[in-house]
Protein backbone atom coordinates (compact mmCIF):
# COMPACT_ATOMS: atom_id res chain seq x y z
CA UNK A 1 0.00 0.00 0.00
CA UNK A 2 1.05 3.37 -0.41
CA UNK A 3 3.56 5.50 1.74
CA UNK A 4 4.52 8.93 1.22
CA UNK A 5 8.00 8.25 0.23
CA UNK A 6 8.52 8.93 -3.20
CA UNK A 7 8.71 5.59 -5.18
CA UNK A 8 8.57 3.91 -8.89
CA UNK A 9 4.21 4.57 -7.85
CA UNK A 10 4.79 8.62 -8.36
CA UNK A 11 5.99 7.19 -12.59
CA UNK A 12 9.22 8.30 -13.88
CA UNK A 13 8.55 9.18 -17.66
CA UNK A 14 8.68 6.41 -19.75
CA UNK A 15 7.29 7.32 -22.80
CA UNK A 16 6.19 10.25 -24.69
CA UNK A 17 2.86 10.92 -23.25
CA UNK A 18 0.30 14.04 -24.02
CA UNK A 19 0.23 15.98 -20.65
CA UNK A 20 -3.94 15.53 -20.29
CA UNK A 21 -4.42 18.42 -18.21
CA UNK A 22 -2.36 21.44 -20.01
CA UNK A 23 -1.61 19.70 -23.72
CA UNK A 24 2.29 19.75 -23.12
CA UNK A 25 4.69 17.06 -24.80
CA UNK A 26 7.15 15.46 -22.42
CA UNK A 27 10.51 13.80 -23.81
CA UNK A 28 10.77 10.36 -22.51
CA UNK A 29 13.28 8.61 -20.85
CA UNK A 30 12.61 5.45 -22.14
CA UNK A 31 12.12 4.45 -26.08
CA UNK A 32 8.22 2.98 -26.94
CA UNK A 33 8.09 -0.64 -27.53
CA UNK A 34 6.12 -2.10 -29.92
CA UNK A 35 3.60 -3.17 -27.58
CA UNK A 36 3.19 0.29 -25.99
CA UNK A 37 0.77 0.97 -28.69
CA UNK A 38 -2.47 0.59 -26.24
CA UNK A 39 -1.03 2.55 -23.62
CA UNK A 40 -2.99 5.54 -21.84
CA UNK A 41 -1.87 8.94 -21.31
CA UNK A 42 0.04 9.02 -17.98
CA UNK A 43 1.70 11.85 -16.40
CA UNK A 44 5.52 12.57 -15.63
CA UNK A 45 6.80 12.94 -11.61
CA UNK A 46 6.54 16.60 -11.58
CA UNK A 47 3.10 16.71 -13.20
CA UNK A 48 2.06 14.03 -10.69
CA UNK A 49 3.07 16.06 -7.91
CA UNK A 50 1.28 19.23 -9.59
CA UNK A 51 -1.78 17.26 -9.94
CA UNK A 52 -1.94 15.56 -6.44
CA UNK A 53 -1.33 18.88 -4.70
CA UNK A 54 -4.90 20.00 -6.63
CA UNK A 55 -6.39 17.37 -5.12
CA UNK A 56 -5.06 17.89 -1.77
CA UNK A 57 -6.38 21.21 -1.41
CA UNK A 58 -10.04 19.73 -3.21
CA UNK A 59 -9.72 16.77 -0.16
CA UNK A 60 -9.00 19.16 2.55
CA UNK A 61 -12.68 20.97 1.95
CA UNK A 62 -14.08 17.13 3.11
CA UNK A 63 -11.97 17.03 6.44
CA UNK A 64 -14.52 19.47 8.77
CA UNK A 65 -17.79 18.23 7.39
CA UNK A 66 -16.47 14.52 8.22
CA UNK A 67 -15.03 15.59 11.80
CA UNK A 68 -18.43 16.63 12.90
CA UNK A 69 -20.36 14.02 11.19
CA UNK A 70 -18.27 11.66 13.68
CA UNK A 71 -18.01 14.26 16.86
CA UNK A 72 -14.43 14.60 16.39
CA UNK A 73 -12.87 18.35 17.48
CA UNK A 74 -8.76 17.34 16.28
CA UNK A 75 -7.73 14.64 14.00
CA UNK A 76 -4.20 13.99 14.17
CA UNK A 77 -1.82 12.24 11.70
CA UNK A 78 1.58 11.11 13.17
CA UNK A 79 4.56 9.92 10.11
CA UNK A 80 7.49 7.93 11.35
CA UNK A 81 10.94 8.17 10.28
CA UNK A 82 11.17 5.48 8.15
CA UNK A 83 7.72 4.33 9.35
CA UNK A 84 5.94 6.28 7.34
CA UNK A 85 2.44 6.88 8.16
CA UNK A 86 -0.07 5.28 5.28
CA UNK A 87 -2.51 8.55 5.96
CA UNK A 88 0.69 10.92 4.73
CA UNK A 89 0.58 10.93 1.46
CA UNK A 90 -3.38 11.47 1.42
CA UNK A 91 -3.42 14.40 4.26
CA UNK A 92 -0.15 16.76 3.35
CA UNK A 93 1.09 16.99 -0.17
CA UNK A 94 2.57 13.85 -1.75
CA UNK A 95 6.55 14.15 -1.07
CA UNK A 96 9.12 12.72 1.29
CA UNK A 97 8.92 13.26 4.96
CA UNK A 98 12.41 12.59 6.99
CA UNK A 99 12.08 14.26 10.21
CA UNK A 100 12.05 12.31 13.18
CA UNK A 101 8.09 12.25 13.88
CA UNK A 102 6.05 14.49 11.97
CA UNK A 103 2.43 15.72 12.71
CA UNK A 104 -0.44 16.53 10.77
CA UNK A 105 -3.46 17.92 13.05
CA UNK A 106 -6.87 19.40 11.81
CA UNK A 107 -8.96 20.92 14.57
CA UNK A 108 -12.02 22.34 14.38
CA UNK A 109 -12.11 25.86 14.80
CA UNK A 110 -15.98 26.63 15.20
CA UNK A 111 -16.78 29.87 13.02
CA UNK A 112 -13.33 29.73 11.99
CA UNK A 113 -13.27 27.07 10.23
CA UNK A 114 -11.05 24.23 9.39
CA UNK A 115 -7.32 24.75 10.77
CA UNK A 116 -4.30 22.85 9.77
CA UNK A 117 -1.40 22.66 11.83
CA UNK A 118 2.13 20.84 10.53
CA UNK A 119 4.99 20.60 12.87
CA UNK A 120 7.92 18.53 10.60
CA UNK A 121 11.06 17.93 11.37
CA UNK A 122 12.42 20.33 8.86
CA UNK A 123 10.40 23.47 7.32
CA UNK A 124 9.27 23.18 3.74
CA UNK A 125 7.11 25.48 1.56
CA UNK A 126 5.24 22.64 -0.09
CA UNK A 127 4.00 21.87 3.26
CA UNK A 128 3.40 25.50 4.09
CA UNK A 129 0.95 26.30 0.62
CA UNK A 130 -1.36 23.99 3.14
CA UNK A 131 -0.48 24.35 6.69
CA UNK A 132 0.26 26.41 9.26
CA UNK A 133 3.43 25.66 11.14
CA UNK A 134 4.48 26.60 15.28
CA UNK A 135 7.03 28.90 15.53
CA UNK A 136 10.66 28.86 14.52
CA UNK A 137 12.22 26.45 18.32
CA UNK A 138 8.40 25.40 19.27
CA UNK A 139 7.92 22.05 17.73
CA UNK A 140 5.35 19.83 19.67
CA UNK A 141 4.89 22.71 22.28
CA UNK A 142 3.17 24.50 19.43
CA UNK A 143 0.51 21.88 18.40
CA UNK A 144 0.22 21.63 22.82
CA UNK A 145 -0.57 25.69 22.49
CA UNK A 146 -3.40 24.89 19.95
CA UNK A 147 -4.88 21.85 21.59
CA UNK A 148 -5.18 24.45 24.77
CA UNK A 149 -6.55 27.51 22.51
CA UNK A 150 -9.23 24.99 20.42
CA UNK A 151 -10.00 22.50 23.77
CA UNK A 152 -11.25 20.12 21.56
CA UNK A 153 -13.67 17.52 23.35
CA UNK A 154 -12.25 14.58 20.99
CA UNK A 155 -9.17 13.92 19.56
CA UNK A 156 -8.95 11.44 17.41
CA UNK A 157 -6.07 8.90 16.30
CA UNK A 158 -5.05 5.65 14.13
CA UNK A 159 -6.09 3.48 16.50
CA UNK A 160 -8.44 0.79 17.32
CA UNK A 161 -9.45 0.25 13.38
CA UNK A 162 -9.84 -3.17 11.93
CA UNK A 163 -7.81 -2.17 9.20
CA UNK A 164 -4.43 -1.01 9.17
CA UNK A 165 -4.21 2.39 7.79
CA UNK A 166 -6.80 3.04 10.58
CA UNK A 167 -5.13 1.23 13.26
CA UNK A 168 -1.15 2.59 12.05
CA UNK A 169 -0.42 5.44 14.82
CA UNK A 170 2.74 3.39 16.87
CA UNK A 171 2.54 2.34 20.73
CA UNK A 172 5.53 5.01 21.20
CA UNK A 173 4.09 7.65 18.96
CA UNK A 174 0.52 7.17 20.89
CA UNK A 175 2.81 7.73 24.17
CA UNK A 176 4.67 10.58 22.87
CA UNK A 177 1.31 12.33 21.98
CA UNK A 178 -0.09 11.44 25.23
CA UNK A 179 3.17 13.11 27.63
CA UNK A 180 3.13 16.06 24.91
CA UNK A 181 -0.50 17.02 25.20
CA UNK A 182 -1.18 15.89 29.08
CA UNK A 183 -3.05 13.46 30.74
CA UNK A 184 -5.86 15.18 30.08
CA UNK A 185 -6.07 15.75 26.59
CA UNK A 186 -5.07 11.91 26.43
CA UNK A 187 -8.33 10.91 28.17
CA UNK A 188 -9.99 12.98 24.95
CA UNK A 189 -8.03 10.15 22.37
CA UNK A 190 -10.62 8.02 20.39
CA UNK A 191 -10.45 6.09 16.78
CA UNK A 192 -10.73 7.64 14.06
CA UNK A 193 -11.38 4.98 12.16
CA UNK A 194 -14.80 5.93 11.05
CA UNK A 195 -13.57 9.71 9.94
CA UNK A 196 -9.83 7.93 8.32
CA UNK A 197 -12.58 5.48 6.02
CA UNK A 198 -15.06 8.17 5.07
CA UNK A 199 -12.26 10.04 4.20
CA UNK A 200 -10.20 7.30 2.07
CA UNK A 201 -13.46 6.02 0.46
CA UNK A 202 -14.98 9.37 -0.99
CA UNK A 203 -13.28 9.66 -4.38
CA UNK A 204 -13.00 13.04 -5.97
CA UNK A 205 -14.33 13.94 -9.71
CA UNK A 206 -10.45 15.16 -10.63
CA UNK A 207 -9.37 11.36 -9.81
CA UNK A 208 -11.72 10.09 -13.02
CA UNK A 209 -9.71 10.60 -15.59
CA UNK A 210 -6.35 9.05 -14.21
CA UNK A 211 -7.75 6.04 -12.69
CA UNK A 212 -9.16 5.02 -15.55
CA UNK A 213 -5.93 5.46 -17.36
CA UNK A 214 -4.76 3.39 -14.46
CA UNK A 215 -6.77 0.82 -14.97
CA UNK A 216 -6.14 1.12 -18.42
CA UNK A 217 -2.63 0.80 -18.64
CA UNK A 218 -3.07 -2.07 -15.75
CA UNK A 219 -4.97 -4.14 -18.86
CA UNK A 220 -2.78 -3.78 -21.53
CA UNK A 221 0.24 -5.26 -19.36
CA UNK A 222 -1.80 -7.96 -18.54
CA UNK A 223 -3.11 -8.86 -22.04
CA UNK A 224 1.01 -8.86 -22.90
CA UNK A 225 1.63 -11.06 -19.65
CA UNK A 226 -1.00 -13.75 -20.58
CA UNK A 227 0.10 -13.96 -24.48
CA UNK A 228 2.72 -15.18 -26.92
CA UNK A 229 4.63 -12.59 -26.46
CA UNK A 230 5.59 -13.57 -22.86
CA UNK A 231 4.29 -17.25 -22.55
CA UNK A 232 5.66 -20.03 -24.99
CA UNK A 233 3.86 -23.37 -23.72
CA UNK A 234 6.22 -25.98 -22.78
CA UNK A 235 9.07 -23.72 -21.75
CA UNK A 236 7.65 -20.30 -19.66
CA UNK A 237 7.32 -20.84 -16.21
CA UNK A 238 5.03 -19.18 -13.69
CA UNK A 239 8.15 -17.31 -11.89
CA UNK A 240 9.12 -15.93 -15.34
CA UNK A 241 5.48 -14.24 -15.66
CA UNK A 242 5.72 -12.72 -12.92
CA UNK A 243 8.91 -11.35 -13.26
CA UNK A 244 7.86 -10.26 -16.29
CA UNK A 245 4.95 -8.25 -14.75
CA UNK A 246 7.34 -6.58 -12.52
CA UNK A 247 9.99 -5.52 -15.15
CA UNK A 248 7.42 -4.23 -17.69
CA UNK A 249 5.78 -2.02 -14.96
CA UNK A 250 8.96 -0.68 -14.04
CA UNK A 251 10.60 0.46 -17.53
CA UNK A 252 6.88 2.45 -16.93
CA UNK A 253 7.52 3.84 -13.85
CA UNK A 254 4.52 1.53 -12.60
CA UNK A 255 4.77 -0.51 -9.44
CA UNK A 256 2.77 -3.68 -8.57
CA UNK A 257 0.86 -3.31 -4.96
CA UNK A 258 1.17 -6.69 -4.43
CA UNK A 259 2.87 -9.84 -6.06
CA UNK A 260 1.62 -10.56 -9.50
CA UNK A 261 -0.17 -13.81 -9.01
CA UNK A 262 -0.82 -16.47 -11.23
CA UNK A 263 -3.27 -20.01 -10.69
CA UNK A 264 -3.09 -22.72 -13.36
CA UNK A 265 -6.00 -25.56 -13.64
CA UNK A 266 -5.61 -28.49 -16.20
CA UNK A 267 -7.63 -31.37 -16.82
CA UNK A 268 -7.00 -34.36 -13.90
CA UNK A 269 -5.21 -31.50 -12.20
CA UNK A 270 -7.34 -30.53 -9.40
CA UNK A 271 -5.99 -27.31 -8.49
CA UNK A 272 -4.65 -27.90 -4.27
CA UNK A 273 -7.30 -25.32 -2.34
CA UNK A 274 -6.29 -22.98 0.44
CA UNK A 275 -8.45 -22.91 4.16
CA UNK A 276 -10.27 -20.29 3.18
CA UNK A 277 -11.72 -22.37 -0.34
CA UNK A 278 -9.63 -20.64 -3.25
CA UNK A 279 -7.94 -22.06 -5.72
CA UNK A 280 -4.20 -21.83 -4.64
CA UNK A 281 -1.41 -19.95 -6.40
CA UNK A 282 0.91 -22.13 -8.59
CA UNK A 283 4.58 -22.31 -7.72
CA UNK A 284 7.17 -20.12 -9.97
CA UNK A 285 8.68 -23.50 -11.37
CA UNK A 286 5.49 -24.47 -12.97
CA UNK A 287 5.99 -24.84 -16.79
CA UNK A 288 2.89 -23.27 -18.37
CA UNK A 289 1.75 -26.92 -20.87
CA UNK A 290 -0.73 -26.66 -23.72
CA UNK A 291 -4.24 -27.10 -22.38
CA UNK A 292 -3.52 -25.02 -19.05
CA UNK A 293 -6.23 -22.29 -17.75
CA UNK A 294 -4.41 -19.37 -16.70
CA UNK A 295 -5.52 -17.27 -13.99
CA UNK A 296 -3.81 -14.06 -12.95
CA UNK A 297 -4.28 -11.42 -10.48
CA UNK A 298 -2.51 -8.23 -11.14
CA UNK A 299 -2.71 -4.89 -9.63
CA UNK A 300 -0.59 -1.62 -10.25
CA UNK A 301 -0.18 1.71 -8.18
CA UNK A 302 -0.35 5.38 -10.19
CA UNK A 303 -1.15 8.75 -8.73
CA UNK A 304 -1.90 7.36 -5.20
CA UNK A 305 -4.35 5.36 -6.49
CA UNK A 306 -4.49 1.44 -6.92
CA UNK A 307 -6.49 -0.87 -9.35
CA UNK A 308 -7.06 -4.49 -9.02
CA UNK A 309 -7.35 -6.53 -12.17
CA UNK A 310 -7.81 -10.37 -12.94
CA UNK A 311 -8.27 -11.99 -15.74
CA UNK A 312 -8.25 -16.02 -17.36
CA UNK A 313 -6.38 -17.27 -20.50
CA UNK A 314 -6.59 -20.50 -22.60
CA UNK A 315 -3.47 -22.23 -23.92
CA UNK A 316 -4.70 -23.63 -27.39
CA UNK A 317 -3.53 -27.09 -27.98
CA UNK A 318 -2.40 -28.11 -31.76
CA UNK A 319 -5.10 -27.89 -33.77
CA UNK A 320 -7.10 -25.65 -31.50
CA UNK A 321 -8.71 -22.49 -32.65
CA UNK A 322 -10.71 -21.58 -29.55
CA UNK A 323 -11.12 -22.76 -25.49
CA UNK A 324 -13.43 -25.84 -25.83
CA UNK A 325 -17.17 -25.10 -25.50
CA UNK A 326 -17.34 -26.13 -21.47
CA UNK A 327 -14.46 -23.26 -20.53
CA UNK A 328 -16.42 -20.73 -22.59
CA UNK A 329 -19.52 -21.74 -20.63
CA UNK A 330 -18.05 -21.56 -17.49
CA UNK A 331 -16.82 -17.65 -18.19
CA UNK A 332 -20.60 -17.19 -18.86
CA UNK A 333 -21.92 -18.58 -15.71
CA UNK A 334 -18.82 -15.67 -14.09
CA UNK A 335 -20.45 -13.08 -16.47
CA UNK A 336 -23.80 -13.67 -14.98
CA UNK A 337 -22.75 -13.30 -11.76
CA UNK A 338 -21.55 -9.84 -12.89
CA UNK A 339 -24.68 -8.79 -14.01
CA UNK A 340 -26.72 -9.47 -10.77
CA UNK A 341 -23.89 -7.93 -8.65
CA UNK A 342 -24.01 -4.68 -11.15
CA UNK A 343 -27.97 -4.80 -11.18
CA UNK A 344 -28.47 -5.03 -7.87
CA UNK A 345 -26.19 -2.38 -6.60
CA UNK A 346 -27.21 1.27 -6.07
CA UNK A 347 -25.94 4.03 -3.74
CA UNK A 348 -27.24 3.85 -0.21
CA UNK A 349 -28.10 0.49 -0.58
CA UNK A 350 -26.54 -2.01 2.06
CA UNK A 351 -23.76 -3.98 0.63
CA UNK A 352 -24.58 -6.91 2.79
CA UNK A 353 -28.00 -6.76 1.24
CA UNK A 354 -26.31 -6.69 -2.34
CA UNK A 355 -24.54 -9.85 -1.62
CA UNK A 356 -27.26 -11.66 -0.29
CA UNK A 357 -28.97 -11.22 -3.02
CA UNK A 358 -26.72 -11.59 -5.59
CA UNK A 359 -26.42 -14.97 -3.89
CA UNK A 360 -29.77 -16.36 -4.04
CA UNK A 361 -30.22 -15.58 -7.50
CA UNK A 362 -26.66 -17.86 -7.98
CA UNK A 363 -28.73 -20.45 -6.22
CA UNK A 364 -31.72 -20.61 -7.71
CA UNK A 365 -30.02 -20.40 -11.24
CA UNK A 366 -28.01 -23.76 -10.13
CA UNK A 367 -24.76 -21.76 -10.42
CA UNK A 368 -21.61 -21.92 -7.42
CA UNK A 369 -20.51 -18.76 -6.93
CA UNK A 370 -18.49 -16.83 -4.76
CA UNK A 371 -18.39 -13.25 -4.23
CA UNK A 372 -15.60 -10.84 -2.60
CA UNK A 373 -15.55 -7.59 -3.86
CA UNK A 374 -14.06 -4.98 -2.05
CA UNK A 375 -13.51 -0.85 -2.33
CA UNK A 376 -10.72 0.95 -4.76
CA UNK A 377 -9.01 3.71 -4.33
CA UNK A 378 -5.77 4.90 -2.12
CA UNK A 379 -5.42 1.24 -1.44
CA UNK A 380 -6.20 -2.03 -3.73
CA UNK A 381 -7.67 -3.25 -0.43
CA UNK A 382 -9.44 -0.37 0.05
CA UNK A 383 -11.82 0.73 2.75
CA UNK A 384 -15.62 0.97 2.29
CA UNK A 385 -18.73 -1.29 2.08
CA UNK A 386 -17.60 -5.00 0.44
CA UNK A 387 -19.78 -6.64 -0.98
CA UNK A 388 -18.58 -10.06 0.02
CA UNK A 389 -19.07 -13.25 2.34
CA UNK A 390 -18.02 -11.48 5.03
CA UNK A 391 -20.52 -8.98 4.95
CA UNK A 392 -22.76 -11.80 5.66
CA UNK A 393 -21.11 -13.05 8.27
CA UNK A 394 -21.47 -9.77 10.31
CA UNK A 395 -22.50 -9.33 13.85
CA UNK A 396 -26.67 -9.57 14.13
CA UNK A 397 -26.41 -5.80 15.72
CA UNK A 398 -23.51 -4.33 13.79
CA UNK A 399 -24.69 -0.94 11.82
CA UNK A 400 -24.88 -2.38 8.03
CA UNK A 401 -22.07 -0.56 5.52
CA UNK A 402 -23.75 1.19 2.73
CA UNK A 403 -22.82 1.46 -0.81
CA UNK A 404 -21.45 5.33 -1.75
CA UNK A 405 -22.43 7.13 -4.76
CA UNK A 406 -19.27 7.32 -7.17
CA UNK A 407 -17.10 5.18 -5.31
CA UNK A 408 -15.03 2.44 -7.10
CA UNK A 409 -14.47 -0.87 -6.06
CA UNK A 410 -12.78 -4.51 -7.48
CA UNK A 411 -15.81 -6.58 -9.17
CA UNK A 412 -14.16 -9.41 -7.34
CA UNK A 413 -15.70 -13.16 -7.84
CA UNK A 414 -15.49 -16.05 -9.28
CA UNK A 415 -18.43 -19.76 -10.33
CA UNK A 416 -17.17 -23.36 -10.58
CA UNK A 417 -18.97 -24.86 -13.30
CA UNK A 418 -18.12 -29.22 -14.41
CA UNK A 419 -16.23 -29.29 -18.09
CA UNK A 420 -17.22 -32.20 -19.93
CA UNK A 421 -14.30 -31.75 -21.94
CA UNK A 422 -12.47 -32.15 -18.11
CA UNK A 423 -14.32 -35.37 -17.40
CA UNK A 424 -16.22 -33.29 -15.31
CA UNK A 425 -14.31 -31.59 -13.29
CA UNK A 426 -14.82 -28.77 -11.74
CA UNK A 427 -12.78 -25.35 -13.24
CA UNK A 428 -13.50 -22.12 -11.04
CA UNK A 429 -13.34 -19.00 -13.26
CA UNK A 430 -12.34 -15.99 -11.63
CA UNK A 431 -12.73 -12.08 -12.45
CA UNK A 432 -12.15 -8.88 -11.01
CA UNK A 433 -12.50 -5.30 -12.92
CA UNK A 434 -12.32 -2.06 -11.44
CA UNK A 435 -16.14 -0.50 -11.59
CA UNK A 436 -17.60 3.15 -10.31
CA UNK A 437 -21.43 3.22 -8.92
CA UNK A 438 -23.42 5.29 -10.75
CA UNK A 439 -27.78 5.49 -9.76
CA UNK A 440 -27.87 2.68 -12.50
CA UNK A 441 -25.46 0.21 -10.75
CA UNK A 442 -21.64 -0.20 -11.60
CA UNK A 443 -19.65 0.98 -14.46
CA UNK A 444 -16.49 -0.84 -15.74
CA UNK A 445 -13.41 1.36 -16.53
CA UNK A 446 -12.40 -1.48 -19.33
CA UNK A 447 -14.67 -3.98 -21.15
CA UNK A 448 -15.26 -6.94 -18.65
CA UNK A 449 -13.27 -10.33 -20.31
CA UNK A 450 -16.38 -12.21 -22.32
CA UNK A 451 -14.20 -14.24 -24.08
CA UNK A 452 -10.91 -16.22 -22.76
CA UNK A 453 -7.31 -14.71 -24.10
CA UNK A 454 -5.94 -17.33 -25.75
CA UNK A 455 -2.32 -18.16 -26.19
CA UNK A 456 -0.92 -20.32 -29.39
């Protein structure tokens, strides 16, 4: 997940890319490949910066609405030396942070307003364009002189979430805050959970436009990855895809958020299942044969945003010009399970509810389905309503998460349908596509896959 250290996520140029928001042409520092061709605008470091400072100041406007909604006078962010904070890069503008602990705090000033206070271990005017800052010597005393001047009734912290960007605020930083502000003000520290996923979750209208080159750019690897160009049967092995993956997305200044992962299922191979009842992921030695089902799960980082992406390939066998007829049914049985997660999803609505639904129609249509979607956004594990099994597994008096108008979120699922052309056997065909809720349901970014890649 995202830190606010600058890394291979904030794109070095790699090709010659239109600047979308001001029409400027950018020399690249890498020569096009051939395959490049599909590729989406995407912006250079400095324009990334540039962009996610607009943001910043957009996001900002959200932070005193949210603190009231949850009864919260002070929200503080606390960043690590080398530990940085996950919040940092989402709260103060997008660059590197060295000091030795540095604090973000938003109180709420009453008729005032909203008022930011930074106190970093060194002074620096990005910082400043959106903070105030103590006094040249004051350091920690200076955010002690505001809690006093604001008295906030709450104050709330990274801790106690279920999740770890809302649970990341360290034992020692947690005492630190508590000796620096008094016993007092330490009886006034609560979660702020609730406000730190209301926050992450609401997506902005200026964040359009470069996810969905995002999730663009996260296809076309992917295509590359699961064809001839990077797989010849009998030979490529599952380690070498993968590595693959990561090289490509470096040379474009991309950087996976996880490890590319890759599942293989061939007739009188039942794929070995995890506890938890997926299909497990196949060891790098694994030669890729003729025949094979490829899975992969692939997800790339780009403006502070993440996507999520899977997506299944066929290795034709000689003589082969398409999947046989029982894999092609089986990606329909995963399309229909699409369409009654899309058609049954609409803002406000509970996700649990969504699910549930979504699952007895898989029931009474014969199919076996699973379903574990989950938010997009600053992280590929984002927070928000899921709509997933464990939504349904939630406690009989716990408040039920709601679906949020414009958010984004992994279409995440998967059916197991028998293959005759298997001698029956069961093959599980998994998807997952980055979607936005609209009043009509989801959206895709991309296409959804309708037909299996297939590999000569």
């Amino acid at each position: 997940m995202p830190t606010c250290r600058p890394r291979r996520t904030f794109l070095a140029a790699a090709l010659t890319f239109l600047l979308a928001a001001c029409g400027g042409v950018v020399t690249p520092s890498v020569a096009p490949k051939p395959g490049d061709a599909g590729l989406p605008v995407l912006l250079t470091v400095d324009r990334q910066i540039e962009v996610r400072e607009g943001w910043l100041a957009r996001r900002h406007e959200m932070i005193l609405p949210l603190m009231r909604q949850h009864g919260v006078g002070l929200w503080i962010v606390v960043s690590e030396e080398f530990h940085n904070d996950p919040l940092a890069e989402y709260v103060a503008p997008p660059r590197p942070y060295v000091g030795n602990r540095d604090v973000f705090a938003f109180f709420d000033g009453g008729d005032a307003g909203l008022k930011k206070l930074a106190v970093t271990g060194y002074a620096e005017e990005s910082v400043e364009r959106f903070f105030e800052s103590p006094p040249a010597g004051a350091g920690i005393k200076g955010l002690k002189e505001w809690v006093d001047k604001f008295r906030p009734e709450k104050i709330a912290l990274a801790i106690g979430g279920r999740r770890g960007v809302t649970r990341s605020l360290t034992r020692d930083s947690y005492t630190w805050l508590g000796e620096s502000l008094g016993p007092e003000n330490e009886k006034k520290f609560v979660s702020a959970a609730g406000l730190i996923e209301d926050y992450l979750d609401t997506r902005i209208p200026e964040e359009f436009e470069h996810y969905a080159a995002l999730v663009r750019a996260t296809e076309v690897l992917a295509r590359r990855a699961l064809s001839n160009e990077v797989i010849a049967p009998g030979r490529t092995t599952v380690g070498e895809v993968r590595m693959w993956l990561f090289r490509e997305s470096g040379r474009l200044g991309l950087e996976p958020w996880f490890q590319p992962d890759l599942r293989l299922q061939r007739p009188s191979r039942a794929d070995q299942k995890t506890a938890s009842g997926f299909l497990s992921v196949a060891k790098e030695a694994m030669v890729i044969e003729r025949g094979d089902l490829i899975h992969l799960d692939f997800g790339l980082s780009y403006m502070g945003l993440s996507s999520d992406w899977q997506k299944m390939a066929y290795v034709l066998k000689p003589g082969e010009a398409r999947a046989p007829a029982g894999l092609e049914r089986a990606l329909a049985n995963t399309n229909f399970l699409q369409d009654a997660v899309v058609r049954l999803s609409r803002p406000g609505k509970a996700a649990a509810a969504v699910y549930d639904e979504t699952m007895a129609e898989m029931k009474a249509k014969g199919i076996t389905a699973m379903v574990y979607s989950h938010p997009l956004g600053p992280q590929g594990h984002g927070l928000g309503a899921s709509i997933d099994f464990r939504s349904a597994k939630r406690e009989p008096d716990a408040p039920l998460k709601k679906l949020r108008d414009g958010s984004f979120l992994a279409l995440e699922l998967n059916t197991s349908t028998e293959v005759a052309e298997w001698g029956g056997q069961k093959v599980t065909m998994m998807a997952e596509d980055p979607v936005y809720l609209t009043a009509e349901g989801w959206k895709f970014f991309q296409p959804r896959q309708e037909a299996l890649y297939l590999i000569k």
